[in-house]
PDB file of N, CA and C in Angstrom:
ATOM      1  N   UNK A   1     -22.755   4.747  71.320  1.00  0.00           N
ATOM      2  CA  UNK A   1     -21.937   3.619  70.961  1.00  0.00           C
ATOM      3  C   UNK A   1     -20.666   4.127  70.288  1.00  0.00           C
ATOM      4  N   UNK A   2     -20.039   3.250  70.575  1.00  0.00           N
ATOM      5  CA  UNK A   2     -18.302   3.742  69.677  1.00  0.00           C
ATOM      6  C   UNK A   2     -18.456   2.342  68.271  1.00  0.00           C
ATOM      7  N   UNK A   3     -16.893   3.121  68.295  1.00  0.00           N
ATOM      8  CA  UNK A   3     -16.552   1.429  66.315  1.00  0.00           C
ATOM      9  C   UNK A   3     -16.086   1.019  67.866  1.00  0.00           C
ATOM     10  N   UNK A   4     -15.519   0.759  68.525  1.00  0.00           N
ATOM     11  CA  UNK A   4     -14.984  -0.323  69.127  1.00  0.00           C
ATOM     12  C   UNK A   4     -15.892  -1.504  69.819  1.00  0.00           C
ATOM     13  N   UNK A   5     -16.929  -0.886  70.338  1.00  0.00           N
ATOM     14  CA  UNK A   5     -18.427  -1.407  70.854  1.00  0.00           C
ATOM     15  C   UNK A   5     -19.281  -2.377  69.493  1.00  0.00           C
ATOM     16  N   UNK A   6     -18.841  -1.477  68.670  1.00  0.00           N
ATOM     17  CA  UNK A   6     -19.541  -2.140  67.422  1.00  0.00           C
ATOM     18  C   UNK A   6     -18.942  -3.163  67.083  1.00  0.00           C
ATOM     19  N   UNK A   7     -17.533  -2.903  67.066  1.00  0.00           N
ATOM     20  CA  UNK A   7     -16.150  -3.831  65.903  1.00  0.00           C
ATOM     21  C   UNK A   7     -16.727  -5.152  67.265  1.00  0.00           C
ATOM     22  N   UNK A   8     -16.687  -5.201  68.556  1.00  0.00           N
ATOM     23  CA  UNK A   8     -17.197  -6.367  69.044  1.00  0.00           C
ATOM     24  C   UNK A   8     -18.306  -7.131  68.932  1.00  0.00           C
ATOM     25  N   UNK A   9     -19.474  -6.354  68.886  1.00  0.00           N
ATOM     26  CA  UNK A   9     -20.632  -7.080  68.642  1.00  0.00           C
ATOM     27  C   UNK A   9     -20.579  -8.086  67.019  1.00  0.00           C
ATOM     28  N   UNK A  10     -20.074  -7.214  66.018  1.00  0.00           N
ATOM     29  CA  UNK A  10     -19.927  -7.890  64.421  1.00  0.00           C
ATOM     30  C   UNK A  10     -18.468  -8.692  64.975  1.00  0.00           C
ATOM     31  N   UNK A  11     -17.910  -9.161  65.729  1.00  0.00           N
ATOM     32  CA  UNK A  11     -16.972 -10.386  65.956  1.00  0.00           C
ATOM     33  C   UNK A  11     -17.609 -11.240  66.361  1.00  0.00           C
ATOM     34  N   UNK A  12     -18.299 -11.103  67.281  1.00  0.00           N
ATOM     35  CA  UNK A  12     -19.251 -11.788  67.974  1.00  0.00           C
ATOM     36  C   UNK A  12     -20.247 -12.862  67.553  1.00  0.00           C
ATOM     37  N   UNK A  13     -20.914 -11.698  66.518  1.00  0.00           N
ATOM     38  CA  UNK A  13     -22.233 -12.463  65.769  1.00  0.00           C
ATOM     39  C   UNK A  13     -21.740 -12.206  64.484  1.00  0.00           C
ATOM     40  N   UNK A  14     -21.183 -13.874  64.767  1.00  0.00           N
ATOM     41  CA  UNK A  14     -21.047 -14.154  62.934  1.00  0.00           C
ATOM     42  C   UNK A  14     -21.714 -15.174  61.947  1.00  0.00           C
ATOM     43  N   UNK A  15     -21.892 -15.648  60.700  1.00  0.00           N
ATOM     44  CA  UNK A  15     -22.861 -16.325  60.570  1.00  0.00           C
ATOM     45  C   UNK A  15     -22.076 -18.289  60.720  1.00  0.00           C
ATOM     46  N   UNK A  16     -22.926 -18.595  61.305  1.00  0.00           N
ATOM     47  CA  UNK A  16     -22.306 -20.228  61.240  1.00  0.00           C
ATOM     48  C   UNK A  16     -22.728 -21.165  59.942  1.00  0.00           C
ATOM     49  N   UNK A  17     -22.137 -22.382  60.163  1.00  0.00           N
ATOM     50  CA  UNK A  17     -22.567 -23.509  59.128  1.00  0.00           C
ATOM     51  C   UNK A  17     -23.692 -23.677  58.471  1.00  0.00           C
ATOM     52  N   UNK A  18     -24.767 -23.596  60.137  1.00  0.00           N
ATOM     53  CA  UNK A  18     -25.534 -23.605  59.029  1.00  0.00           C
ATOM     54  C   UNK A  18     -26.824 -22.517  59.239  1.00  0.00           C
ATOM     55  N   UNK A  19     -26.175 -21.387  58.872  1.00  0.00           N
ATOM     56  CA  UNK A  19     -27.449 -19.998  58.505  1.00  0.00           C
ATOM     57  C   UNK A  19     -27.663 -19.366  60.009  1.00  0.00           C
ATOM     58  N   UNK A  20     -27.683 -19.763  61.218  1.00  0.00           N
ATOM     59  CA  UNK A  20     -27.593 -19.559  62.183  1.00  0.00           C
ATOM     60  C   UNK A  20     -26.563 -18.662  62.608  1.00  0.00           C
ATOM     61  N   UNK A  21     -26.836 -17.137  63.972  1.00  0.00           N
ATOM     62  CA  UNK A  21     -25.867 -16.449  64.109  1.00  0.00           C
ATOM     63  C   UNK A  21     -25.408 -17.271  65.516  1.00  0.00           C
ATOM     64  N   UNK A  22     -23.926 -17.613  65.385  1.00  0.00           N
ATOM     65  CA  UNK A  22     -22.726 -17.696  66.620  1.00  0.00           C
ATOM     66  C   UNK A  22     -23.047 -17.012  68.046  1.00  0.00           C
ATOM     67  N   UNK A  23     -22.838 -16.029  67.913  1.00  0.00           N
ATOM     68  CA  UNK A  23     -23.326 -14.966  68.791  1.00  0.00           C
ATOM     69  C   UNK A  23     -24.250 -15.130  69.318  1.00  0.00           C
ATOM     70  N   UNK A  24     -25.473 -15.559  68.854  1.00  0.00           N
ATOM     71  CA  UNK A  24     -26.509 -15.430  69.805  1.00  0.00           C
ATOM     72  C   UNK A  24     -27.142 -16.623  70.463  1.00  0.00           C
ATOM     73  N   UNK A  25     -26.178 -18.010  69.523  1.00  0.00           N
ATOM     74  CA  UNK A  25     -26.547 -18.912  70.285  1.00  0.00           C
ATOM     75  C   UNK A  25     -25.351 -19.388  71.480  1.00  0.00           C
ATOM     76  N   UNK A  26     -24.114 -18.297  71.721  1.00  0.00           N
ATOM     77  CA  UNK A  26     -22.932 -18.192  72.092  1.00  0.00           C
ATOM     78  C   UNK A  26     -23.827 -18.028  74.052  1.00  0.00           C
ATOM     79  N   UNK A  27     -24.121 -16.923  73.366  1.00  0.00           N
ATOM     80  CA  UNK A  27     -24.850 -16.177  74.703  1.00  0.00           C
ATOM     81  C   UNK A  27     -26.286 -16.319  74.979  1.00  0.00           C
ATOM     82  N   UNK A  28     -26.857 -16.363  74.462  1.00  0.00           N
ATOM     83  CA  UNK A  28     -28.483 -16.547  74.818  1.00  0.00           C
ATOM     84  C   UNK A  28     -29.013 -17.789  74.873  1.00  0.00           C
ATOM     85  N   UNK A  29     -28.162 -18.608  73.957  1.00  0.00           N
ATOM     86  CA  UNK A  29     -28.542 -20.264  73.871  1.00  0.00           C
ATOM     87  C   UNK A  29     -30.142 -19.849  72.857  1.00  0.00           C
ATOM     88  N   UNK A  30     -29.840 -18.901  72.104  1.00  0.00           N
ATOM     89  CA  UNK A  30     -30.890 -18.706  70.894  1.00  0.00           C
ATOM     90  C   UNK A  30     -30.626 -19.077  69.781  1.00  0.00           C
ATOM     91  N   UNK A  31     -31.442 -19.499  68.683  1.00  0.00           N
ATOM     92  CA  UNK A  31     -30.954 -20.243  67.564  1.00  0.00           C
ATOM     93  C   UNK A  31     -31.623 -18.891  66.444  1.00  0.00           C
ATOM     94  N   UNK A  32     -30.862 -18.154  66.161  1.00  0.00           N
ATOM     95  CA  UNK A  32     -32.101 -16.995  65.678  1.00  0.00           C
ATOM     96  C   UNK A  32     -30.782 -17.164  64.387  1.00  0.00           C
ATOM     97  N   UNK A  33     -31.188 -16.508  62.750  1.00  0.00           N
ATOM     98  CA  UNK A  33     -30.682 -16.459  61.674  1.00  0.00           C
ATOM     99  C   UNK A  33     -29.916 -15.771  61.203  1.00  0.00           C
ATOM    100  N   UNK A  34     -28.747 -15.672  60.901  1.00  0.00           N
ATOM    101  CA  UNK A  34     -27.784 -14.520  60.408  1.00  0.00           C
ATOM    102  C   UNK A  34     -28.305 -13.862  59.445  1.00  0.00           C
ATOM    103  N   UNK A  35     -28.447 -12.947  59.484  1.00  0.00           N
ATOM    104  CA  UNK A  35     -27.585 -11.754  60.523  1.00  0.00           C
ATOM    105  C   UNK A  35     -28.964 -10.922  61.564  1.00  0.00           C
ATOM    106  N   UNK A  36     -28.677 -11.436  62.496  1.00  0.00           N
ATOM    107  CA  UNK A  36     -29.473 -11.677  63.664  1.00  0.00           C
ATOM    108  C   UNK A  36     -29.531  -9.834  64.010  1.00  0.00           C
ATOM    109  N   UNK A  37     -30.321  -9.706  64.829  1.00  0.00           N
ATOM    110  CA  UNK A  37     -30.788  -8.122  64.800  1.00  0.00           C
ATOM    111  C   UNK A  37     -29.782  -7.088  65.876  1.00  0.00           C
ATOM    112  N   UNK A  38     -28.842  -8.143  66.617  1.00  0.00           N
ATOM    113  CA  UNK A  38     -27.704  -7.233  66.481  1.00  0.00           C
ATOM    114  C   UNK A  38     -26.734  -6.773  65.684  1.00  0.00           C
ATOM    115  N   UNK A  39     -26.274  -8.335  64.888  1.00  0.00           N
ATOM    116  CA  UNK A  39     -25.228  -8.156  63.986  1.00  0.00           C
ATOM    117  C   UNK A  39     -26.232  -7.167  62.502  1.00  0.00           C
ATOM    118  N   UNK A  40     -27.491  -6.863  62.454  1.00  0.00           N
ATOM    119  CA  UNK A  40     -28.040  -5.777  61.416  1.00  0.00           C
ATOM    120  C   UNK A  40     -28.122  -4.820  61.998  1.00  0.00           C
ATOM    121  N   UNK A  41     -28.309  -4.389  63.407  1.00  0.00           N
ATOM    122  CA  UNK A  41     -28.045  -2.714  63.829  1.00  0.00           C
ATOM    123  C   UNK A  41     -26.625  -2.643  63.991  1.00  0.00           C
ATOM    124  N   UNK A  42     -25.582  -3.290  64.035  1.00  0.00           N
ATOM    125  CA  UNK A  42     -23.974  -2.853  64.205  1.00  0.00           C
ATOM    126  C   UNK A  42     -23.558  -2.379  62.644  1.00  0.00           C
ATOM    127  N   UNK A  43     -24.055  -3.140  61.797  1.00  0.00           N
ATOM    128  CA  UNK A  43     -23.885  -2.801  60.009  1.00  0.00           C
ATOM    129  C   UNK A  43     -24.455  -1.492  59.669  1.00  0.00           C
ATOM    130  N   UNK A  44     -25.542  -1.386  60.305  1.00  0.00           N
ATOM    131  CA  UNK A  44     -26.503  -0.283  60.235  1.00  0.00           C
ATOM    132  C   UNK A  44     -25.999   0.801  60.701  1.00  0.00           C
ATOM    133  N   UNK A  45     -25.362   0.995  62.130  1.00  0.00           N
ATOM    134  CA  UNK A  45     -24.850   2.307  62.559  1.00  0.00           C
ATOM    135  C   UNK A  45     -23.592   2.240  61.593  1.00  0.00           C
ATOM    136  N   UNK A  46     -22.816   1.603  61.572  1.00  0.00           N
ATOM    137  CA  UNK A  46     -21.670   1.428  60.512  1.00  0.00           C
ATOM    138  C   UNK A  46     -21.891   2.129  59.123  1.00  0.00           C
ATOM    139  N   UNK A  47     -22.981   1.962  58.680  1.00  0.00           N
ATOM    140  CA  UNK A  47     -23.359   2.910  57.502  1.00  0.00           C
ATOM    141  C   UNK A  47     -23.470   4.041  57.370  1.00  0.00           C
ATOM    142  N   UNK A  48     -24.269   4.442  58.733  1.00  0.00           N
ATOM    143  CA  UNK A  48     -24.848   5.614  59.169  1.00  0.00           C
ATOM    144  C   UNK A  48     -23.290   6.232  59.215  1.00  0.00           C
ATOM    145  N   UNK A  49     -22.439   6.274  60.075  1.00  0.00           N
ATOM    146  CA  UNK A  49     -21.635   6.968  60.423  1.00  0.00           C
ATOM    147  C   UNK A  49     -20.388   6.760  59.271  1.00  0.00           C
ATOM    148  N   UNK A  50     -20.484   6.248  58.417  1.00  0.00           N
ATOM    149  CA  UNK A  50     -19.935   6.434  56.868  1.00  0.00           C
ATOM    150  C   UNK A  50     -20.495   7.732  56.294  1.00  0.00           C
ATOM    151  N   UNK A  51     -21.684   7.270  55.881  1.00  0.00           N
ATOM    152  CA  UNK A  51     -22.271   8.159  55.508  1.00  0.00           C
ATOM    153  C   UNK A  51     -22.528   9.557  55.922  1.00  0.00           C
ATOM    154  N   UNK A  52     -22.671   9.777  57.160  1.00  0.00           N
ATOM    155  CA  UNK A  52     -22.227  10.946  58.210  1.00  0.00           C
ATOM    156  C   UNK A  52     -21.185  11.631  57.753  1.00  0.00           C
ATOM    157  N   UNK A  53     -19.830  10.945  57.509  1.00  0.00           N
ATOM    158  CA  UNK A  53     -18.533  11.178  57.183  1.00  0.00           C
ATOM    159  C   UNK A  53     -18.078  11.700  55.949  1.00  0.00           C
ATOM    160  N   UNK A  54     -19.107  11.245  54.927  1.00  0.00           N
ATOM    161  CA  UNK A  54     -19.351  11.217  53.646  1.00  0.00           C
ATOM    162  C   UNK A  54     -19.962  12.867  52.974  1.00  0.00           C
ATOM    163  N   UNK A  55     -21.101  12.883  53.896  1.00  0.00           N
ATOM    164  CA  UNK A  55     -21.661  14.220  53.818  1.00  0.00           C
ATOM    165  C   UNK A  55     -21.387  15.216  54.125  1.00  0.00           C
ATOM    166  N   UNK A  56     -20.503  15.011  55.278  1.00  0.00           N
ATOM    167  CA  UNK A  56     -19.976  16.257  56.056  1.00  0.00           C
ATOM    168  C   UNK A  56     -18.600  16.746  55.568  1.00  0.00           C
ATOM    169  N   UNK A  57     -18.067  15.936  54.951  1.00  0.00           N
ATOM    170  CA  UNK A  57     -16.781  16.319  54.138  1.00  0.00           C
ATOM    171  C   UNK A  57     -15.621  16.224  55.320  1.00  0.00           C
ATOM    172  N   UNK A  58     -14.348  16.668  54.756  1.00  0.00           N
ATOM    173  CA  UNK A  58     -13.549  16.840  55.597  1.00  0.00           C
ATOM    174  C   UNK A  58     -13.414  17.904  56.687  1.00  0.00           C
ATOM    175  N   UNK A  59     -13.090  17.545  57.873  1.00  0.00           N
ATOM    176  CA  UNK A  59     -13.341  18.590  58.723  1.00  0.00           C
ATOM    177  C   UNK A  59     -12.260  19.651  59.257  1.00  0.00           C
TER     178      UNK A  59
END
């Protein structure tokens, strides 16, 4: 995956009015809860590769 792959999915699935993610009822016609288990693995690699960045210092 790239940030650009990612930066879309977290546009995508965002949280609505009411507690429900956008995203997945955008596309799936699913009513599932923010932050729905894409928009928590896009945050998730997002960390990861902070943190990656973090440890490894400047290169």
């Amino acid at each position: 995956m790239t940030e650009l792959q990612v930066q879309q999915i977290l546009s995508a699935h965002l949280p609505g009015v009411d507690g429900l993610c956008t995203g997945c009822r955008w596309w799936w016609a699913r009513l599932a809860p923010y932050p729905c288990y894409q928009a928590d693995w896009a945050c998730r690699w997002r960390a990861r590769v902070g943190t990656r960045r973090f440890l490894d210092g400047p290169a």
